[in-house]
Protein backbone atom coordinates (compact mmCIF):
# COMPACT_ATOMS: atom_id res chain seq x y z
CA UNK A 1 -6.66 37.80 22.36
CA UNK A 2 -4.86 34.55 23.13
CA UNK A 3 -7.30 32.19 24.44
CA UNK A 4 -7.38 30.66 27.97
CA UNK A 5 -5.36 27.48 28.62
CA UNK A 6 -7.18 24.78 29.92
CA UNK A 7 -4.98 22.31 32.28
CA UNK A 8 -5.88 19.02 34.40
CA UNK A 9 -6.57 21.21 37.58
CA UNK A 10 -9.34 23.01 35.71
CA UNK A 11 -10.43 19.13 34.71
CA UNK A 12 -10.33 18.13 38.06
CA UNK A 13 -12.42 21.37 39.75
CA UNK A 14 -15.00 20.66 37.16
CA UNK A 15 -15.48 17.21 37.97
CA UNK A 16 -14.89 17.05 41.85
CA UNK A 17 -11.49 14.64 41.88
CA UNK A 18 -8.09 14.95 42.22
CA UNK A 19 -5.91 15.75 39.35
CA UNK A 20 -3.83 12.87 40.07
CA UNK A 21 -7.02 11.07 39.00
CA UNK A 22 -7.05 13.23 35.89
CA UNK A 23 -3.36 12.06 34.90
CA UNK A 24 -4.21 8.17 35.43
CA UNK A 25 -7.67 8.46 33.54
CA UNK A 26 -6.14 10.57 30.46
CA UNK A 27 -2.39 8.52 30.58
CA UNK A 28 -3.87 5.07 31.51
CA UNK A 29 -7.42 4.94 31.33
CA UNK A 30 -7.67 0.94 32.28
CA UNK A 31 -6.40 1.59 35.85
CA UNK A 32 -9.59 3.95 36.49
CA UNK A 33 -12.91 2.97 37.28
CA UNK A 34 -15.24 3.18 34.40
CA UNK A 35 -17.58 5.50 35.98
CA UNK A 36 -14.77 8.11 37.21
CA UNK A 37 -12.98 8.00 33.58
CA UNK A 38 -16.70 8.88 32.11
CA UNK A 39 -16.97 11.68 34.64
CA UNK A 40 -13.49 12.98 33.89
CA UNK A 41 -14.30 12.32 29.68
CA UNK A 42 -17.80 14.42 30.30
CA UNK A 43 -15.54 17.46 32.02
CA UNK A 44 -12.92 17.63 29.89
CA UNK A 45 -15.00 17.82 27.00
CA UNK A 46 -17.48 20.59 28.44
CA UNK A 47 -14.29 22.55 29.49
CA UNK A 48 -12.42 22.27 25.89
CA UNK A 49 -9.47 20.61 27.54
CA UNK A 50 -7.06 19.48 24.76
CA UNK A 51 -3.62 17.80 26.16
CA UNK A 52 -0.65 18.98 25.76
CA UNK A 53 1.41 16.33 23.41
CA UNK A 54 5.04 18.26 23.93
CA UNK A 55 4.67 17.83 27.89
CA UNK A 56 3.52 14.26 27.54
CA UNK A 57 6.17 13.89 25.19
CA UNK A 58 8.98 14.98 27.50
CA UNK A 59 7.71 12.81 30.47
CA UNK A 60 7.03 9.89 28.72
CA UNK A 61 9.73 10.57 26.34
CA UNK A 62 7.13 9.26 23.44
CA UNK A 63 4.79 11.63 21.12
CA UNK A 64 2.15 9.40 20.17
CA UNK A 65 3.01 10.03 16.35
CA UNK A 66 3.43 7.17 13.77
CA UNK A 67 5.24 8.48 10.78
CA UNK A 68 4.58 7.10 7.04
CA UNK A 69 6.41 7.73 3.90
CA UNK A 70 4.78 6.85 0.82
CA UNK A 71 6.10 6.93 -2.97
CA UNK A 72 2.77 9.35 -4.18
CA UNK A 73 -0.85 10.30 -2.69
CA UNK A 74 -1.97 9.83 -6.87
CA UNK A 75 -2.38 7.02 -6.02
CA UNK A 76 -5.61 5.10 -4.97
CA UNK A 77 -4.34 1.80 -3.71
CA UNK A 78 -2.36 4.50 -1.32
CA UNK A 79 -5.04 6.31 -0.59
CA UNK A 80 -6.80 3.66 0.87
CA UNK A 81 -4.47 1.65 2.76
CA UNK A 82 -3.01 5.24 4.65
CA UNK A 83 -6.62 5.61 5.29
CA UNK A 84 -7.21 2.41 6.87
CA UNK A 85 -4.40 3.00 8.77
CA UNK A 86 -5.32 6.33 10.13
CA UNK A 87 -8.28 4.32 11.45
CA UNK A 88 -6.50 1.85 13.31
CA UNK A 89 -3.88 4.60 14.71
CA UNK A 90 -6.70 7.00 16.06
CA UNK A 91 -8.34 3.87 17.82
CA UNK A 92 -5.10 2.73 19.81
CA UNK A 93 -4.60 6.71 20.51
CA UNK A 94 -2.21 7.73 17.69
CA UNK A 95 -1.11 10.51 15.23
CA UNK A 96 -0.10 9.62 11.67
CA UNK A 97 2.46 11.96 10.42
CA UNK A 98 2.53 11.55 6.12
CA UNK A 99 5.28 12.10 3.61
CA UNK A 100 5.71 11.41 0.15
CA UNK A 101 9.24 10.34 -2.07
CA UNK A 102 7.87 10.42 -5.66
CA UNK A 103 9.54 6.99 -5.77
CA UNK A 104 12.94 8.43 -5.08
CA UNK A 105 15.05 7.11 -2.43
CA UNK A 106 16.94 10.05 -1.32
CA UNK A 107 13.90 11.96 -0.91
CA UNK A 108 12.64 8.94 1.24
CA UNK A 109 15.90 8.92 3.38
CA UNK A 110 15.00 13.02 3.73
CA UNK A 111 11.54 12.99 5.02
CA UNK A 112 12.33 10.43 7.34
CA UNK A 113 14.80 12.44 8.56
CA UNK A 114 12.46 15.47 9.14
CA UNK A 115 9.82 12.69 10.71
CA UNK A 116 12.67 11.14 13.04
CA UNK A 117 13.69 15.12 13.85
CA UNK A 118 9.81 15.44 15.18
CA UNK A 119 9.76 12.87 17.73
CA UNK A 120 7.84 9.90 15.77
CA UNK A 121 7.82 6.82 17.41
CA UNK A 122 7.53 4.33 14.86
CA UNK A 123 7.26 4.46 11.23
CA UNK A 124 5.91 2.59 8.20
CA UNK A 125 8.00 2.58 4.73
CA UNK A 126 6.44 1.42 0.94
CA UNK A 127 8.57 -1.71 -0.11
CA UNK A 128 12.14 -2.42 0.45
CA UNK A 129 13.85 -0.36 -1.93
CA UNK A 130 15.91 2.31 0.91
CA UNK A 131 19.33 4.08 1.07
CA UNK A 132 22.04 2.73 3.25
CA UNK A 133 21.81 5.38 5.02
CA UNK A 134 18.07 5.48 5.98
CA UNK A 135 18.78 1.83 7.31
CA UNK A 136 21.58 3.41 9.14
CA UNK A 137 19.86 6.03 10.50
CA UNK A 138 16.53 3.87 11.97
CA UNK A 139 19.23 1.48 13.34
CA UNK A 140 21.10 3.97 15.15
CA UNK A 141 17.77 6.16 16.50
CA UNK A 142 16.23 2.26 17.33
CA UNK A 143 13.30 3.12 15.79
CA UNK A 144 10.94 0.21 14.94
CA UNK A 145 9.85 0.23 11.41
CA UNK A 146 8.13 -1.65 8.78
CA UNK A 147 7.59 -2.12 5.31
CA UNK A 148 4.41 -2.42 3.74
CA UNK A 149 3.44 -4.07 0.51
CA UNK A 150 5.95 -7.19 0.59
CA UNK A 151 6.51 -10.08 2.40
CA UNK A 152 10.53 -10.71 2.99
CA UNK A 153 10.96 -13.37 5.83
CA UNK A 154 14.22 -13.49 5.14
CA UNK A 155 15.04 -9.97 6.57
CA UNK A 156 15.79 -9.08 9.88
CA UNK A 157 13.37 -6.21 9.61
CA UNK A 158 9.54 -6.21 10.05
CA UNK A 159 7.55 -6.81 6.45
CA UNK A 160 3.90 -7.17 5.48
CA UNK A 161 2.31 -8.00 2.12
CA UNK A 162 1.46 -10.22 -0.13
CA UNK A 163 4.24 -12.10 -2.41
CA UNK A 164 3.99 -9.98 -5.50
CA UNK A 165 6.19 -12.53 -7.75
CA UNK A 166 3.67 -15.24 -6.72
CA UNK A 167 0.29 -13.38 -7.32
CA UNK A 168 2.09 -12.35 -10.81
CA UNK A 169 2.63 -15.37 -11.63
CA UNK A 170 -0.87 -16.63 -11.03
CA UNK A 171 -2.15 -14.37 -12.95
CA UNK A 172 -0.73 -15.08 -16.14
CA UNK A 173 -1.11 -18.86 -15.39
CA UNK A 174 -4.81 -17.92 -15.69
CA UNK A 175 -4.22 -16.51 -19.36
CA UNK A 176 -2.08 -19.27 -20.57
CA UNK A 177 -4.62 -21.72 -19.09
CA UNK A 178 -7.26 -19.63 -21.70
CA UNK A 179 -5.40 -20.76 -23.70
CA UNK A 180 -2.74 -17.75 -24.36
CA UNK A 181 0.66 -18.16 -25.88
CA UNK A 182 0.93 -14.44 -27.22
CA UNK A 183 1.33 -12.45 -23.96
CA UNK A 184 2.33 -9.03 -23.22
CA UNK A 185 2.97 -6.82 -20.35
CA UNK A 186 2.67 -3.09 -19.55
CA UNK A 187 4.47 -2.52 -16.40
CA UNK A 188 4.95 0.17 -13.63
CA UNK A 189 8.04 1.66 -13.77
CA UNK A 190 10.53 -0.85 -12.00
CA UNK A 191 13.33 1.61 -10.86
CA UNK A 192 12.79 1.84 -7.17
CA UNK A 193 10.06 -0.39 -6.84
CA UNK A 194 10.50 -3.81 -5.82
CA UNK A 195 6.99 -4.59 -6.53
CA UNK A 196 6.47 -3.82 -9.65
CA UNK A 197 10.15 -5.68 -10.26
CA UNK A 198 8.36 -8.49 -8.46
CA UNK A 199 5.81 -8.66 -10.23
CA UNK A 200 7.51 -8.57 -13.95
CA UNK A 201 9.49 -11.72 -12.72
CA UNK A 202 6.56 -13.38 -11.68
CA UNK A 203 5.38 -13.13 -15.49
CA UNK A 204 8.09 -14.03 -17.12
CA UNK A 205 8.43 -17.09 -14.39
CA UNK A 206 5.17 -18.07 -15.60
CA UNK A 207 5.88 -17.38 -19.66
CA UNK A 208 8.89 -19.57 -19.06
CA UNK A 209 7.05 -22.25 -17.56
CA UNK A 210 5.25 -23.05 -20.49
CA UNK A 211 8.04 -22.52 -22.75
CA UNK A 212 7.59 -18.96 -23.86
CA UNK A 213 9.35 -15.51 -23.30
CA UNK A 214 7.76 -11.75 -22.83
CA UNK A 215 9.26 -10.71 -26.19
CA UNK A 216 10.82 -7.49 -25.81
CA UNK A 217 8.71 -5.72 -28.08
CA UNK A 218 5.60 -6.63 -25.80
CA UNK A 219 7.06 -5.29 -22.79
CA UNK A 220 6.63 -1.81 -21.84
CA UNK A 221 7.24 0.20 -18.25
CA UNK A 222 4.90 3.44 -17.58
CA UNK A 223 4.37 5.48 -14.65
CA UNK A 224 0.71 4.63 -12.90
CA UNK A 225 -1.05 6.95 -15.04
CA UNK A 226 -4.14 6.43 -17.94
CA UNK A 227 -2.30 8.61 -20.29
CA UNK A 228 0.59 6.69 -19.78
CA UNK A 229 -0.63 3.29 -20.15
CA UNK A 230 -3.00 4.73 -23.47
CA UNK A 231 0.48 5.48 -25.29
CA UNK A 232 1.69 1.99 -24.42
CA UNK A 233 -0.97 -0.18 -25.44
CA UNK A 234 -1.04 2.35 -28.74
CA UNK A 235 2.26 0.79 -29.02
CA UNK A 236 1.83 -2.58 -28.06
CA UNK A 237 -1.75 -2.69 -30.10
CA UNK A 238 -0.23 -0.81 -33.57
CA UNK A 239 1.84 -3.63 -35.47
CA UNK A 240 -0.08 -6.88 -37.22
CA UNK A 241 1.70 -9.50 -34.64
CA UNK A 242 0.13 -7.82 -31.82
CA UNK A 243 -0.56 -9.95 -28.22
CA UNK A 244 -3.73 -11.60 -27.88
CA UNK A 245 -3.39 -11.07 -23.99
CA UNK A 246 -1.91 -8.29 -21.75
CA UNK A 247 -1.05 -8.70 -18.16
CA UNK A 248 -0.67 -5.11 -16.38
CA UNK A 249 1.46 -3.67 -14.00
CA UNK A 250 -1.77 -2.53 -11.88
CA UNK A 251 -5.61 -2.13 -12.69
CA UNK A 252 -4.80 2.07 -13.39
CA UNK A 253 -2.82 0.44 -16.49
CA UNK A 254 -5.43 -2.13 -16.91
CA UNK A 255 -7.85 1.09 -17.94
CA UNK A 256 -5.48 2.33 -19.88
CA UNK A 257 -4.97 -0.86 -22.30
CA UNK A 258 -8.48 -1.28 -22.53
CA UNK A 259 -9.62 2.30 -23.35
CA UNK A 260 -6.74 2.15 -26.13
CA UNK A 261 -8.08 -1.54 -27.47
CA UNK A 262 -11.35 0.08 -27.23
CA UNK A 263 -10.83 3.04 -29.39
CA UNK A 264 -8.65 0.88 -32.21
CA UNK A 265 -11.83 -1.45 -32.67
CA UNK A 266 -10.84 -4.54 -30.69
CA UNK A 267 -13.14 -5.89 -27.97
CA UNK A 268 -12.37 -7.11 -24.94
CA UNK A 269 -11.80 -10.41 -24.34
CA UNK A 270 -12.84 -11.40 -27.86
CA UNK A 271 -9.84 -10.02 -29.35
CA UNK A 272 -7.67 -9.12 -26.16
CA UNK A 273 -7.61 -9.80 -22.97
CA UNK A 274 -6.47 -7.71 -20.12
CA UNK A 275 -5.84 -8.52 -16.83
CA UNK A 276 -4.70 -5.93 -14.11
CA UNK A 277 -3.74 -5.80 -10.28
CA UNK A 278 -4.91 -4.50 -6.97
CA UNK A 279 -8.96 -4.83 -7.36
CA UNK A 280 -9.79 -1.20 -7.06
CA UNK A 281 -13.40 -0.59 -6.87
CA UNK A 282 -13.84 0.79 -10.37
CA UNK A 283 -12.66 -2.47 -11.78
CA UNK A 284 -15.61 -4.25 -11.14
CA UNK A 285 -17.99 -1.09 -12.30
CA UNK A 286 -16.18 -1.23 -15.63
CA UNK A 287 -17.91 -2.50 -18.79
CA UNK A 288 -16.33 -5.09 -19.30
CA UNK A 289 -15.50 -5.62 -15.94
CA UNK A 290 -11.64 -6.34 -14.99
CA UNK A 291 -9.60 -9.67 -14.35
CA UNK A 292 -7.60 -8.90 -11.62
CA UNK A 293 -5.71 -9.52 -8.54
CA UNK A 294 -7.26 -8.83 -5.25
CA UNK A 295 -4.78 -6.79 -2.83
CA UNK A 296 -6.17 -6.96 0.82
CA UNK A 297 -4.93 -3.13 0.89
CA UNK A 298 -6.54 -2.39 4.53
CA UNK A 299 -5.64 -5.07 6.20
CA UNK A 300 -1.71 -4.51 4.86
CA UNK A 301 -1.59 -1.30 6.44
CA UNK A 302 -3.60 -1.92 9.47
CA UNK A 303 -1.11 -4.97 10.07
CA UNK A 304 1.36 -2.83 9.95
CA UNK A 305 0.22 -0.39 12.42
CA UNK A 306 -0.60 -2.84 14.97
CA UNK A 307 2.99 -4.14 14.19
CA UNK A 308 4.45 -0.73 15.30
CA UNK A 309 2.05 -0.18 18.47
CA UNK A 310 2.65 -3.78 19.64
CA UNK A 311 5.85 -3.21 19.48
CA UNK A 312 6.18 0.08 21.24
CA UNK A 313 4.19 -0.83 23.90
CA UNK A 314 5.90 -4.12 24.55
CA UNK A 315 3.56 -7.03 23.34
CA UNK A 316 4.17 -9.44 21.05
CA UNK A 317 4.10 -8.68 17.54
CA UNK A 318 4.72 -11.04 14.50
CA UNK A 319 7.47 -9.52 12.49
CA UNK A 320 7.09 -10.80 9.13
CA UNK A 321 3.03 -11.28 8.19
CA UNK A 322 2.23 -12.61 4.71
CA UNK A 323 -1.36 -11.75 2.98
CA UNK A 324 -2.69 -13.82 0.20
CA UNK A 325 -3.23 -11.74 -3.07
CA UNK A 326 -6.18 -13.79 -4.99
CA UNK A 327 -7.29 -14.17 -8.29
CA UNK A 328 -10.75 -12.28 -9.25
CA UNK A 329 -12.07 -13.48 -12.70
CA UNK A 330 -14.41 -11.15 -14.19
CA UNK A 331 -15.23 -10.43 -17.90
CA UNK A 332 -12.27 -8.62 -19.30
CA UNK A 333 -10.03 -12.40 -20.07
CA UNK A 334 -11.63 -15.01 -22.43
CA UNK A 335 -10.35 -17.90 -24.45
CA UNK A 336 -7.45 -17.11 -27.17
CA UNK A 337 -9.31 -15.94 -30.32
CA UNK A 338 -8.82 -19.11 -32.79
CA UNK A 339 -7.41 -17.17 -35.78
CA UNK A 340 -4.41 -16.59 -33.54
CA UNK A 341 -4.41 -19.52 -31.49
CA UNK A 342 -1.44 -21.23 -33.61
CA UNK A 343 0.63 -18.13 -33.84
CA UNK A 344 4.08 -18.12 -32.09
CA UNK A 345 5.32 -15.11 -30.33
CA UNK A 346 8.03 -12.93 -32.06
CA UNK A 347 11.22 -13.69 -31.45
């Protein structure tokens, strides 16, 4: 049987108002006196009442929905920040609608597409890497959107993140202070991610600095997976001239490298050291614990949803909001091992 509907006028019989007062207390609860909205709230619950988002929709011509489109859910940096965002959203009275590209532009440009086709109001994009045509698209629907995960001031569109060259680069300043000149790097795959591009350049910034270059032989690119980043340290780890430090692409590769170094009889940091990126929470469980950089993931993505509902409800929001990425020494970088202090890097 299809089960009763439940409207305001049922709301408003059950708790003795008007269902004018309904409307206000549902639609804009601050205009009603705390004790009537509680009265309406305690009714509305005991009857079931559930509003109706497509009528709300068409009179306020908004549908309370914030859509997101991420590169992967296999991912737990992603995890985590959509989750903290989903917090933040259902607090200020929003939906988060989630899609996922695989990294792939096109397929970005398409959900988008299917979110825009569903009424979203706002929505929140991974990086800065988008078709033309996306940007077309969100300029022509005047949607507000941001990205999350870098910090471009320069842009006329809304960013938030850390600066992913600059935290790279501090992080292999802290190896070649240890006294590192034989440094490698096993990176995320840099097609279609800025921030894994960003984060290459902030290493070899830092190599050049002190006079040195990421030989190519030391640099590898591998999807964010342990298998993946197993087979490249295999590599890296195999010939005589190996590195006597590896910077990785994220702390998921960080595992990776050391599992490998671990299983081919080298210890970690006396004979490599590994640093990774993000600071998920395994990294400090790990024996030995990780090096890393510390990504404030939650408050990137709650930023950016108080970004969007600023914005669509007409308050001031800051546009371009930078978070500081920071350096968390653990146990898994040490000084250069001296029988390979003097060693140069091949050419």
């Amino acid at each position: 049987m299809k089960p009763r509907t439940i409207g305001i006028r049922d709301v408003a019989r059950e708790a003795g108002v008007s269902t004018a007062s309904v409307s206000r207390a549902l639609n804009n609860p601050g205009l009603v006196r705390a004790e009537l909205r509680a009265r309406i709230d305690a009714a509305a619950q005991a009857l079931g009442y559930i509003p109706d988002a497509a009528a709300r929709a068409l009179s306020s011509r908004k549908t309370g929905t914030i859509g997101a489109v991420i590169p992967t859910v296999d991912n737990a940096m992603f995890a985590r920040g959509v989750e903290a965002l989903q917090r933040y959203l259902s607090l200020k009275g929003y939906l988060l609608l989630l899609a996922t590209s695989g990294y792939d532009p096109e397929v970005e440009h398409q959900q988008a597409q299917n979110m825009l086709a569903r009424g979203i109001d706002g929505l929140i994009l991974r990086g800065d890497v988008h078709t033309d045509a996306l940007r077309r698209l969100l300029a022509t629907q005047r949607i507000p959107f941001i990205n999350v995960g870098v910090y471009h001031p320069d842009k006329p569109y809304a960013s938030v993140g850390a600066d992913n060259e600059a935290a790279a680069l501090r992080a292999c300043r802290h190896l070649l202070g240890l006294g590192h000149r034989r440094i490698g790097m096993v990176a995320a795959l840099g097609q279609h991610n800025d921030r894994a591009s960003a984060r290459v350049r902030g290493v070899r910034r830092a190599l050049a600095e002190a006079g040195l270059t990421l030989p190519p032989a030391w640099y590898l690119e591998v999807p964010y997976r342990l298998d993946d980043a197993r087979q490249a340290a295999r590599a890296l780890l195999l010939p005589a001239d190996r590195p006597t430090a590896v910077v990785c692409g994220n702390d998921v590769i960080a595992y990776g490298v050391m599992l490998e170094a671990e299983r081919r009889g080298l210890q970690v940091p006396q004979d490599l050291s590994v640093m990774g990126f993000d600071d998920l929470e395994w990294s400090r469980h790990l024996r030995p614990s990780l090096t890393t950089m510390h990504l404030p993931t939650d408050e990137v993505w709650s930023r950016a949803g108080e970004y969007l509902v600023n914005t669509l409800s007409g308050q001031p929001a800051v546009q371009h909001y930078e978070l500081e990425a920071t350096l968390v020494v653990r146990e898994s970088t040490g000084p250069v091992p001296g029988t390979l202090r003097r060693a140069t890097p091949p050419a």
